[in-house]
PDB file of N, CA and C in Angstrom:
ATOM      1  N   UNK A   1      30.354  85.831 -16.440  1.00  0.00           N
ATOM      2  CA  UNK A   1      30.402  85.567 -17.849  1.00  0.00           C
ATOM      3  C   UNK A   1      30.515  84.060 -18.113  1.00  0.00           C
ATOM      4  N   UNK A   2      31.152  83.256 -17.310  1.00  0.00           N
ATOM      5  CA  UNK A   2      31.346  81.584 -17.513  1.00  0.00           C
ATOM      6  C   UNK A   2      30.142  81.288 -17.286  1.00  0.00           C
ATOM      7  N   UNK A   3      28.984  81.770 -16.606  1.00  0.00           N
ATOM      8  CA  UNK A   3      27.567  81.062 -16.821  1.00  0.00           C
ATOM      9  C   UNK A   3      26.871  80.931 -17.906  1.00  0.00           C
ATOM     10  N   UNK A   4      26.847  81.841 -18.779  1.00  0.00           N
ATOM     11  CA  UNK A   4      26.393  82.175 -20.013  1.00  0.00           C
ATOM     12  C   UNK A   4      27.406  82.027 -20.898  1.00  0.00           C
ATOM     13  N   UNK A   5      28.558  82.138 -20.951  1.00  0.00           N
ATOM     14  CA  UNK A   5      29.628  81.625 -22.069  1.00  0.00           C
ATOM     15  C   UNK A   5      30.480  80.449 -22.334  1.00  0.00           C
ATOM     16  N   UNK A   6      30.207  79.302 -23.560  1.00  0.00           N
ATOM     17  CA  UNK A   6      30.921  78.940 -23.397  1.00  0.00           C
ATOM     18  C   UNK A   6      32.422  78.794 -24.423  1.00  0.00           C
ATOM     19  N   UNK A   7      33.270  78.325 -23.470  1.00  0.00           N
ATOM     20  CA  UNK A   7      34.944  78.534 -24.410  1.00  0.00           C
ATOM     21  C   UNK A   7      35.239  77.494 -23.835  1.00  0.00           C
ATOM     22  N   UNK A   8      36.761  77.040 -24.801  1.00  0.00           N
ATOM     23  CA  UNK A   8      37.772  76.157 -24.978  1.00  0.00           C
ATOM     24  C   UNK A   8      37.629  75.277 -25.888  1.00  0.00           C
ATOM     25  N   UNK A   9      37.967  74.025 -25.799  1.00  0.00           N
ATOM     26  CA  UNK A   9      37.621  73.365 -27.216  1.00  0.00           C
ATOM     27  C   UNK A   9      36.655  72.865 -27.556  1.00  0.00           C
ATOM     28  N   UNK A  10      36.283  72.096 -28.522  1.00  0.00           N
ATOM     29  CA  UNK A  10      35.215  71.862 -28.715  1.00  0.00           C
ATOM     30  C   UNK A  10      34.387  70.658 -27.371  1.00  0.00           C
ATOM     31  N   UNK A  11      34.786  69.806 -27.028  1.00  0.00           N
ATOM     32  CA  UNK A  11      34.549  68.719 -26.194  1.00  0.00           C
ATOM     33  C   UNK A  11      34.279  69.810 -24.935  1.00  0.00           C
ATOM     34  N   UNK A  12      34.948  70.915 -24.595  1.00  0.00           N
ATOM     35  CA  UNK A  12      34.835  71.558 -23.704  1.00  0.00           C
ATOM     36  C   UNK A  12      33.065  72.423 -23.858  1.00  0.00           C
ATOM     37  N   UNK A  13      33.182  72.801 -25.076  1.00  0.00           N
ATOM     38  CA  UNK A  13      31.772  73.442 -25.379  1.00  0.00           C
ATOM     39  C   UNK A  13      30.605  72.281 -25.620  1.00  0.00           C
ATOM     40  N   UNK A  14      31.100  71.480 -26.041  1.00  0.00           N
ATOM     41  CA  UNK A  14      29.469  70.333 -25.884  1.00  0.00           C
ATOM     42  C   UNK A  14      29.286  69.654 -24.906  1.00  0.00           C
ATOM     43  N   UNK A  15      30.227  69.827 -23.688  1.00  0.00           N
ATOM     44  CA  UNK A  15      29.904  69.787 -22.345  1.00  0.00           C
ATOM     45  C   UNK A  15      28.869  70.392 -21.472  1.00  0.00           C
ATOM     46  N   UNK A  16      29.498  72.068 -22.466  1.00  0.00           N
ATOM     47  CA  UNK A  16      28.633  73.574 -21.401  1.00  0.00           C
ATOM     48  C   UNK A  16      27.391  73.573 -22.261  1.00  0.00           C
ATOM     49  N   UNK A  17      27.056  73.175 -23.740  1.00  0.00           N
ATOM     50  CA  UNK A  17      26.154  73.114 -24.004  1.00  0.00           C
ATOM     51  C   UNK A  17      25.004  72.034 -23.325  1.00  0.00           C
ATOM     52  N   UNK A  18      25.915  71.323 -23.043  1.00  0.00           N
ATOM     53  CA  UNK A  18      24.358  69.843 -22.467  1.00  0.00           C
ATOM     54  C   UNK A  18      24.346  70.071 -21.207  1.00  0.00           C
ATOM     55  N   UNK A  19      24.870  71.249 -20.548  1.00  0.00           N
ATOM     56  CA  UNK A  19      24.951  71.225 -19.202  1.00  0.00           C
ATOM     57  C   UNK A  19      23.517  72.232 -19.490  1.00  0.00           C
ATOM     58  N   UNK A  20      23.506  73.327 -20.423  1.00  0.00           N
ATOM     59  CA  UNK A  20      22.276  74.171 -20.140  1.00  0.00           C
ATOM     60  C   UNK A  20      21.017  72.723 -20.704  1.00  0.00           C
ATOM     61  N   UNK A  21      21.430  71.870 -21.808  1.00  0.00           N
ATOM     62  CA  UNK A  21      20.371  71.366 -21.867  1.00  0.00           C
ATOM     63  C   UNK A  21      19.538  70.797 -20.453  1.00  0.00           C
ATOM     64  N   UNK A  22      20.842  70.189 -20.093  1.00  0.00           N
ATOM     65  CA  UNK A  22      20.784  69.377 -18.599  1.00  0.00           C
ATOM     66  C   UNK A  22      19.566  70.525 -17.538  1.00  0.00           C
ATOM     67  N   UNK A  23      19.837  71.491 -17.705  1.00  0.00           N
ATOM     68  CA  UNK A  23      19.078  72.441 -16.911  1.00  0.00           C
ATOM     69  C   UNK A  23      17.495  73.063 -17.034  1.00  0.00           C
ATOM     70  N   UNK A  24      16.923  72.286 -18.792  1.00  0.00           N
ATOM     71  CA  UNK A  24      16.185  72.596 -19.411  1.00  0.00           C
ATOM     72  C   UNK A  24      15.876  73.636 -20.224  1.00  0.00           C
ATOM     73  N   UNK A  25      17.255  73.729 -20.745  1.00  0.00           N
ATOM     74  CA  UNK A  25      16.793  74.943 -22.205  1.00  0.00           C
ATOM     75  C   UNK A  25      16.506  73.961 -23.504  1.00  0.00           C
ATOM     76  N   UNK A  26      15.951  74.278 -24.058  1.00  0.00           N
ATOM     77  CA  UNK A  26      15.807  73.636 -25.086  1.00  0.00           C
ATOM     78  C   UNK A  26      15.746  74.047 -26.404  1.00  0.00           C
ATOM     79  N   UNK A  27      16.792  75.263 -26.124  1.00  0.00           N
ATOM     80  CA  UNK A  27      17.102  75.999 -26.895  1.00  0.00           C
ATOM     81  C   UNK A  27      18.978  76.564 -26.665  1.00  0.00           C
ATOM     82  N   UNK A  28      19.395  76.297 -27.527  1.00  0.00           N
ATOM     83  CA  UNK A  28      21.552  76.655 -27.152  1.00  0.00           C
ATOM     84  C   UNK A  28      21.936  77.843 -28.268  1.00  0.00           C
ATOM     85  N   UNK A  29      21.584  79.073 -28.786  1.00  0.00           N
ATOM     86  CA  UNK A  29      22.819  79.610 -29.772  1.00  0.00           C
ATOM     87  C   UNK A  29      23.931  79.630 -29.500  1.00  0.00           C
ATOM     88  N   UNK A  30      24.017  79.475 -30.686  1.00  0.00           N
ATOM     89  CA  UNK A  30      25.869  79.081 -30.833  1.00  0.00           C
ATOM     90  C   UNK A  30      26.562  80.189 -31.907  1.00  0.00           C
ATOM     91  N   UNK A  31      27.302  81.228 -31.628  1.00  0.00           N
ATOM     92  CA  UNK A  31      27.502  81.967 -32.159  1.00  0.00           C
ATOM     93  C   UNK A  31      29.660  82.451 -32.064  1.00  0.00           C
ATOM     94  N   UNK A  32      30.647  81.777 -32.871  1.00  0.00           N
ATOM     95  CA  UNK A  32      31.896  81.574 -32.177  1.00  0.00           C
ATOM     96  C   UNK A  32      31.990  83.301 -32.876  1.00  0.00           C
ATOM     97  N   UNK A  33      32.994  84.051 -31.714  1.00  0.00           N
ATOM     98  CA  UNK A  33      33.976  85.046 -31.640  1.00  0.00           C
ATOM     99  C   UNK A  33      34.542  84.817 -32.975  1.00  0.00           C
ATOM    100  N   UNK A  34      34.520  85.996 -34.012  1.00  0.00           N
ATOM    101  CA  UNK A  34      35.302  85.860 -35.314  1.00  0.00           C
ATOM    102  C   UNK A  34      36.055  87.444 -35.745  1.00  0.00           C
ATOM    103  N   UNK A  35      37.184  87.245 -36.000  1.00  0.00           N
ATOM    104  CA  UNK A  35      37.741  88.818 -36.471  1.00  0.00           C
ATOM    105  C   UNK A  35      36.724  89.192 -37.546  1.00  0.00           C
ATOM    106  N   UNK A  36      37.106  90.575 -38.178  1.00  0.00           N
ATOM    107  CA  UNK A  36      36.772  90.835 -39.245  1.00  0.00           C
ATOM    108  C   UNK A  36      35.158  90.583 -40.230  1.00  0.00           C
ATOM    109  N   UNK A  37      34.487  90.618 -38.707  1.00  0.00           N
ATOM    110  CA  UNK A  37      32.747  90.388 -39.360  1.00  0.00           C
ATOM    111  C   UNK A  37      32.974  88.507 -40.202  1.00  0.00           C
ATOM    112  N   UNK A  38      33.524  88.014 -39.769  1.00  0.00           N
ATOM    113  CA  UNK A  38      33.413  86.801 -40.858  1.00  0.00           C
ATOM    114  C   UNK A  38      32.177  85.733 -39.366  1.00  0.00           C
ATOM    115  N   UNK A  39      31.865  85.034 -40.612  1.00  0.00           N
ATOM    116  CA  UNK A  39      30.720  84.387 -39.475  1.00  0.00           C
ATOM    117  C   UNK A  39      30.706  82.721 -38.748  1.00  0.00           C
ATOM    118  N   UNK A  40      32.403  82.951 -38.838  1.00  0.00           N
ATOM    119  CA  UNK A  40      33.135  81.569 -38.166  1.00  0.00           C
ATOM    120  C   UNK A  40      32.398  80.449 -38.781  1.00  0.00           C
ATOM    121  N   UNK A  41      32.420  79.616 -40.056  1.00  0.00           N
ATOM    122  CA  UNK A  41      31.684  78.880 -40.580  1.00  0.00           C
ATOM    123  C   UNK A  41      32.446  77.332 -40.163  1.00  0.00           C
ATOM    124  N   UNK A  42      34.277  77.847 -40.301  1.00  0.00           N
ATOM    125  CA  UNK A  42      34.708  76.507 -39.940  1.00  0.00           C
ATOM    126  C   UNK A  42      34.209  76.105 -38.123  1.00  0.00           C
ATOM    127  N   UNK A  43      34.432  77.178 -37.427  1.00  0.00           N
ATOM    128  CA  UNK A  43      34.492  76.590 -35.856  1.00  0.00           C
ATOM    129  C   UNK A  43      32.826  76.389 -36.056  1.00  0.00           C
ATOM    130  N   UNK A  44      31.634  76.627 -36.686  1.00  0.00           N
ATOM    131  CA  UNK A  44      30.154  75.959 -36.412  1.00  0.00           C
ATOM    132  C   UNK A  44      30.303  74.703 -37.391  1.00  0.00           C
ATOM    133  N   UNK A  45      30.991  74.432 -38.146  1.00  0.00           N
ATOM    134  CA  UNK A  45      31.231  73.320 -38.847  1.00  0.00           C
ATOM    135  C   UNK A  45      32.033  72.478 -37.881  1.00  0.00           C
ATOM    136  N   UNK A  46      32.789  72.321 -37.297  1.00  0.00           N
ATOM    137  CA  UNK A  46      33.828  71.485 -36.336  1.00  0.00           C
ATOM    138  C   UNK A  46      32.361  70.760 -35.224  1.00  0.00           C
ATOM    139  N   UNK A  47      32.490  72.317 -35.004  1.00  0.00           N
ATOM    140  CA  UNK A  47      30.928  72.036 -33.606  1.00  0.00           C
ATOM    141  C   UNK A  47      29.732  71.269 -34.024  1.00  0.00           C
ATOM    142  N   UNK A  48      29.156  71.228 -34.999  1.00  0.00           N
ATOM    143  CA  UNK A  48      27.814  70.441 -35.555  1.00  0.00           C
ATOM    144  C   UNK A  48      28.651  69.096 -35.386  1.00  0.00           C
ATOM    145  N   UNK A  49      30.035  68.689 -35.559  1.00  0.00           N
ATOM    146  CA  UNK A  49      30.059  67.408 -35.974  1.00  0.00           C
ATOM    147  C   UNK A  49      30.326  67.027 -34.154  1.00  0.00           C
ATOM    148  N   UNK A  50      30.752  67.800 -33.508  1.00  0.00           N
ATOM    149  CA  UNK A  50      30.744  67.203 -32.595  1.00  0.00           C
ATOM    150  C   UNK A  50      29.426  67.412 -31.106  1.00  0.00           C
ATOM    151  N   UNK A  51      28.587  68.509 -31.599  1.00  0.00           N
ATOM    152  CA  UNK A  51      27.351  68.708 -31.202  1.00  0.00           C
ATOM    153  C   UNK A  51      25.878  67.369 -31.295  1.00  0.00           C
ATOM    154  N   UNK A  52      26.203  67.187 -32.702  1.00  0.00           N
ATOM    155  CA  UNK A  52      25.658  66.348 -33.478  1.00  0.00           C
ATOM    156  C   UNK A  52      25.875  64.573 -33.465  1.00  0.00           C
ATOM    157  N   UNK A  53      26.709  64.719 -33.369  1.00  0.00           N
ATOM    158  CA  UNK A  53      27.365  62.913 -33.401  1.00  0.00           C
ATOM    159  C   UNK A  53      27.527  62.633 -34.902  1.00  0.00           C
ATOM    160  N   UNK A  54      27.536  63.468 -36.007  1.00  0.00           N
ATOM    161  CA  UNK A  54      27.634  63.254 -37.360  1.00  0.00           C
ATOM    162  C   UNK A  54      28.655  63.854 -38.068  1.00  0.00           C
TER     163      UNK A  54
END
């Protein structure tokens, strides 16, 4: 599951993300674990800024 998933904080996930880039995907969904059907808007908001550099 740690090949295909990544967790911990954010710096930890835009690590595992550039590691698949690193490998040639050129493609990453990003989809965070959320209770209650909600569609985690703050943790893809945190992540764009630090995915992004913006």
């Amino acid at each position: 599951m740690d090949a295909i998933v990544a967790w911990g904080d954010a710096d930890a996930i835009r690590r595992r993300v550039q590691e698949h880039h690193d490998a040639g995907a050129d493609h990453v969904a990003i989809q965070p674990p959320v209770a209650n059907r909600g569609l985690g808007l703050g943790q893809l908001r945190e992540l764009a800024t630090v995915l992004t550099g913006s």
